[in-house]
N, C-alpha and C. Protein backbone atom coordinates (compact mmCIF):
# COMPACT_ATOMS: atom_id res chain seq x y z
N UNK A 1 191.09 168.54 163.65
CA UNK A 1 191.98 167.69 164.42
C UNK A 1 192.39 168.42 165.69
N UNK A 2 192.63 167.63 166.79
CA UNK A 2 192.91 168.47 168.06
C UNK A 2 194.51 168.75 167.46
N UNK A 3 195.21 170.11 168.12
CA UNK A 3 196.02 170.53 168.30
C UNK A 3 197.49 169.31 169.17
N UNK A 4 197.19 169.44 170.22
CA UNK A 4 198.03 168.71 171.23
C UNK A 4 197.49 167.40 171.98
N UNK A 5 197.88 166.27 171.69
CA UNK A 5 197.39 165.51 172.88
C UNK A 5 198.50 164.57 172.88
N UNK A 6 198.64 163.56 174.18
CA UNK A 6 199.84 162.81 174.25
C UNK A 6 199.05 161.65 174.11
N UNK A 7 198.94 160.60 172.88
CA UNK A 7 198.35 159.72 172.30
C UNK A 7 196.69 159.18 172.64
N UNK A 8 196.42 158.16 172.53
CA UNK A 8 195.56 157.64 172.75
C UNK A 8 194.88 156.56 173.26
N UNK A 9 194.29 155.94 174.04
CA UNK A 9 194.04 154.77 175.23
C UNK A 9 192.66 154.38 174.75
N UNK A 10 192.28 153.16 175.20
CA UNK A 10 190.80 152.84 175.05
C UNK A 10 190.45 152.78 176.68
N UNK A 11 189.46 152.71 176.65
CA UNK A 11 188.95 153.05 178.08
C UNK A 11 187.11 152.60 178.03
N UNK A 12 186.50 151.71 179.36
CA UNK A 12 185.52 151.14 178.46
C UNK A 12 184.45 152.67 178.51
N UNK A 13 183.21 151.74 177.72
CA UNK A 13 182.37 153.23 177.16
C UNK A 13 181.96 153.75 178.44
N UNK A 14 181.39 153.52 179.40
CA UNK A 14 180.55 154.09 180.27
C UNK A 14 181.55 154.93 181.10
N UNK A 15 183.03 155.01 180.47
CA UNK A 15 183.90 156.05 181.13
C UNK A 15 183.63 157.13 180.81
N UNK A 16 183.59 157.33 179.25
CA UNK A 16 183.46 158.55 178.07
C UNK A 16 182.48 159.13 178.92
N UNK A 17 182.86 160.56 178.67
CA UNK A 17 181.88 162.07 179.41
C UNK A 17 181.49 162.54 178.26
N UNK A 18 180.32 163.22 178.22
CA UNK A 18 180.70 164.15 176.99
C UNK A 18 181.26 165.43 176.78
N UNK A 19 181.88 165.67 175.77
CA UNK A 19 182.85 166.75 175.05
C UNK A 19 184.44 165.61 175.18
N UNK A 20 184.17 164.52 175.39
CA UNK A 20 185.41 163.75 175.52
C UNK A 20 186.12 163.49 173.57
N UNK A 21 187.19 163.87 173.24
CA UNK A 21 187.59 163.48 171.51
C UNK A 21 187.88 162.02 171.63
N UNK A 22 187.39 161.48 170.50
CA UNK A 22 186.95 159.78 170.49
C UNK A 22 187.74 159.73 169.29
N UNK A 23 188.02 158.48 168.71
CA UNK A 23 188.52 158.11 167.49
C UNK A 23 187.98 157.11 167.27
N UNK A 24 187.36 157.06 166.38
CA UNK A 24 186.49 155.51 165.92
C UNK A 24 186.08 155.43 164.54
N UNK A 25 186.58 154.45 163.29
CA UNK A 25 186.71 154.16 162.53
C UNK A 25 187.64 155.30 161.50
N UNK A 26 189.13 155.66 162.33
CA UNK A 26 190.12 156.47 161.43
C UNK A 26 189.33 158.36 161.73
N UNK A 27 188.12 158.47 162.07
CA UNK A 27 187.99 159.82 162.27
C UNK A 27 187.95 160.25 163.87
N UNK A 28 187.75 161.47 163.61
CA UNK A 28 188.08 162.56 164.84
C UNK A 28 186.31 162.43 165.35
N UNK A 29 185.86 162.13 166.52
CA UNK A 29 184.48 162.95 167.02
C UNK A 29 184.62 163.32 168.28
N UNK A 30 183.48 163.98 168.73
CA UNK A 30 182.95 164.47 169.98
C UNK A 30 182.16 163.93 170.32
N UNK A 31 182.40 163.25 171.92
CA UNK A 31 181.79 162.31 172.54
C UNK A 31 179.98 163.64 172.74
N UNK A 32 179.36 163.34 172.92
CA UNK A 32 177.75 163.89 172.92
C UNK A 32 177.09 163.61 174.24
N UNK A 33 176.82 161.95 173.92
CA UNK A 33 175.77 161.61 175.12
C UNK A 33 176.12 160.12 175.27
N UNK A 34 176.12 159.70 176.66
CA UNK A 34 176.02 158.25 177.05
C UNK A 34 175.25 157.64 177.63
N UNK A 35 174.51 156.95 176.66
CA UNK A 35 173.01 156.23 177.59
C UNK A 35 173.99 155.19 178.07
N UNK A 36 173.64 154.94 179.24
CA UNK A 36 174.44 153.88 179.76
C UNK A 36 173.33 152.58 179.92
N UNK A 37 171.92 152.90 180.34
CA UNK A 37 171.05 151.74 179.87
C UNK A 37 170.98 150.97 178.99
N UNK A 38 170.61 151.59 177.76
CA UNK A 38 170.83 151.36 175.99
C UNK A 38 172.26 150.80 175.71
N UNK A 39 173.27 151.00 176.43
CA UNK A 39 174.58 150.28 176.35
C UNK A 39 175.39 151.38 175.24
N UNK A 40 174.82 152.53 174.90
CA UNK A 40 175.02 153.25 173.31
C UNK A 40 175.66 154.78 173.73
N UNK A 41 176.60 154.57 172.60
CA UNK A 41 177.74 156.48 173.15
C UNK A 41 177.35 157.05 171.56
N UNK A 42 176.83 158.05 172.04
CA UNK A 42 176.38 159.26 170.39
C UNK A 42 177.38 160.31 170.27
N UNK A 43 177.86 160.21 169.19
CA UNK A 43 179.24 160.73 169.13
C UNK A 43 178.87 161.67 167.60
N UNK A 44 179.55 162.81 167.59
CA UNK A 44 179.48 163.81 166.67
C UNK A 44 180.35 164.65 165.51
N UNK A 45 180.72 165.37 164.34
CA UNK A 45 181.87 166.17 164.36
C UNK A 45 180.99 166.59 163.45
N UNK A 46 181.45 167.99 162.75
CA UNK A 46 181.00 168.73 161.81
C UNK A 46 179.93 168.11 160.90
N UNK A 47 180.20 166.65 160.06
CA UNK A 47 178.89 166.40 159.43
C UNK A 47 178.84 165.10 159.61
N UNK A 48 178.63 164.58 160.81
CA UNK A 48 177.83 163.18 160.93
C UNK A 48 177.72 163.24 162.76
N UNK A 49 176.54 162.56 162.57
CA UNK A 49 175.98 161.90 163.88
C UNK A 49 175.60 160.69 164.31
N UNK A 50 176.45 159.78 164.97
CA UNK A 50 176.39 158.60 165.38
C UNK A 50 176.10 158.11 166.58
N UNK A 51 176.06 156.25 166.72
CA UNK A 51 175.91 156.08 167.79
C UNK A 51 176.60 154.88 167.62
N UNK A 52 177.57 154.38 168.52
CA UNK A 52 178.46 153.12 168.56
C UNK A 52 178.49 152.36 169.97
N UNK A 53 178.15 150.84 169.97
CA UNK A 53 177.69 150.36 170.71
C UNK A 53 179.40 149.60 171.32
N UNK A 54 180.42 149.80 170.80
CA UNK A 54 181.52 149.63 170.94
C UNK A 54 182.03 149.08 172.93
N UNK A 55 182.55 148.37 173.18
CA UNK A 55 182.42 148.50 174.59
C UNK A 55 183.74 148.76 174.76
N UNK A 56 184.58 148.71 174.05
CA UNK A 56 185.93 149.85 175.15
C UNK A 56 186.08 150.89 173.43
N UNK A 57 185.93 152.22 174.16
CA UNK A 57 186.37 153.41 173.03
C UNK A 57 187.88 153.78 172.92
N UNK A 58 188.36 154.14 171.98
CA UNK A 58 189.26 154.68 172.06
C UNK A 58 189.48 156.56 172.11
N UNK A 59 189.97 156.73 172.84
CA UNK A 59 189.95 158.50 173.30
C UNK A 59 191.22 159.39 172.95
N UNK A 60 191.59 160.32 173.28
CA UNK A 60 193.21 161.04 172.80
C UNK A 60 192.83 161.25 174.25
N UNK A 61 194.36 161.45 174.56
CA UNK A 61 194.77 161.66 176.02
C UNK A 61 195.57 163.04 175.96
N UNK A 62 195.14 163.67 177.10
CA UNK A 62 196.05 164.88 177.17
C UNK A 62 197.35 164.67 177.75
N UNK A 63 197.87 165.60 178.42
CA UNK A 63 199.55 165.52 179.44
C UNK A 63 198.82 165.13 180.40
N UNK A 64 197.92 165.21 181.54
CA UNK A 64 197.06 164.74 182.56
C UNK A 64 197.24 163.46 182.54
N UNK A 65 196.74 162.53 181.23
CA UNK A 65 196.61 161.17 181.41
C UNK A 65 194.90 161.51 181.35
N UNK A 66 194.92 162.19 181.08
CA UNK A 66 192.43 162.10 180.93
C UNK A 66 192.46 162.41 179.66
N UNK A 67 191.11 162.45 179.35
CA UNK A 67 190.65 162.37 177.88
C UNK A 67 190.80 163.75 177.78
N UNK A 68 190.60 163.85 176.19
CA UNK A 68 191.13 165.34 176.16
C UNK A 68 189.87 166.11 175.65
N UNK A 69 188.90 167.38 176.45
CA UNK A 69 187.70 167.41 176.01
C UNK A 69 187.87 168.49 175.29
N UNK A 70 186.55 168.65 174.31
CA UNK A 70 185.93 169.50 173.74
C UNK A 70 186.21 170.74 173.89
N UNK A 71 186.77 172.16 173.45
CA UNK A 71 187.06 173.38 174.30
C UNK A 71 185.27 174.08 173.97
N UNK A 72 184.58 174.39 174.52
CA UNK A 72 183.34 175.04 174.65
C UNK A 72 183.38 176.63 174.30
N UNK A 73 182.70 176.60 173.14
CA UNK A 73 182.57 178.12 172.56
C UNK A 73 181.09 178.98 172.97
């Protein structure tokens, strides 16, 4: 679970970047990749890999007001 964020917004898909934290169906993922042709966002976390054709996502928002990304190890 992320640490800090100041709630959560939907925003449509072709916003999502990847390393963006998504919430979609009650779990936590990591936004991956956005074909924006295919209409399709591949989204990730420890043990599953998806793809949701969803057209507005819902994201966690930081203090900024932006999505709150991925920290890169």
């Amino acid at each position: 679970m992320i640490a800090h964020h100041f709630g959560t917004d939907e925003i449509p898909r072709q916003c999502v970047t990847p390393g963006d934290y998504v919430l979609h169906e009650g779990r936590t993922y990591i936004a991956s990749a956005n074909n924006i042709e295919k209409r399709k966002l591949y989204i990730r976390n420890f043990t599953t890999k998806t793809c949701i054709t969803d057209c507005m996502i819902k994201v966690f928002i930081g203090r900024d007001g932006l999505p709150v990304k991925a920290a890169s190890l």
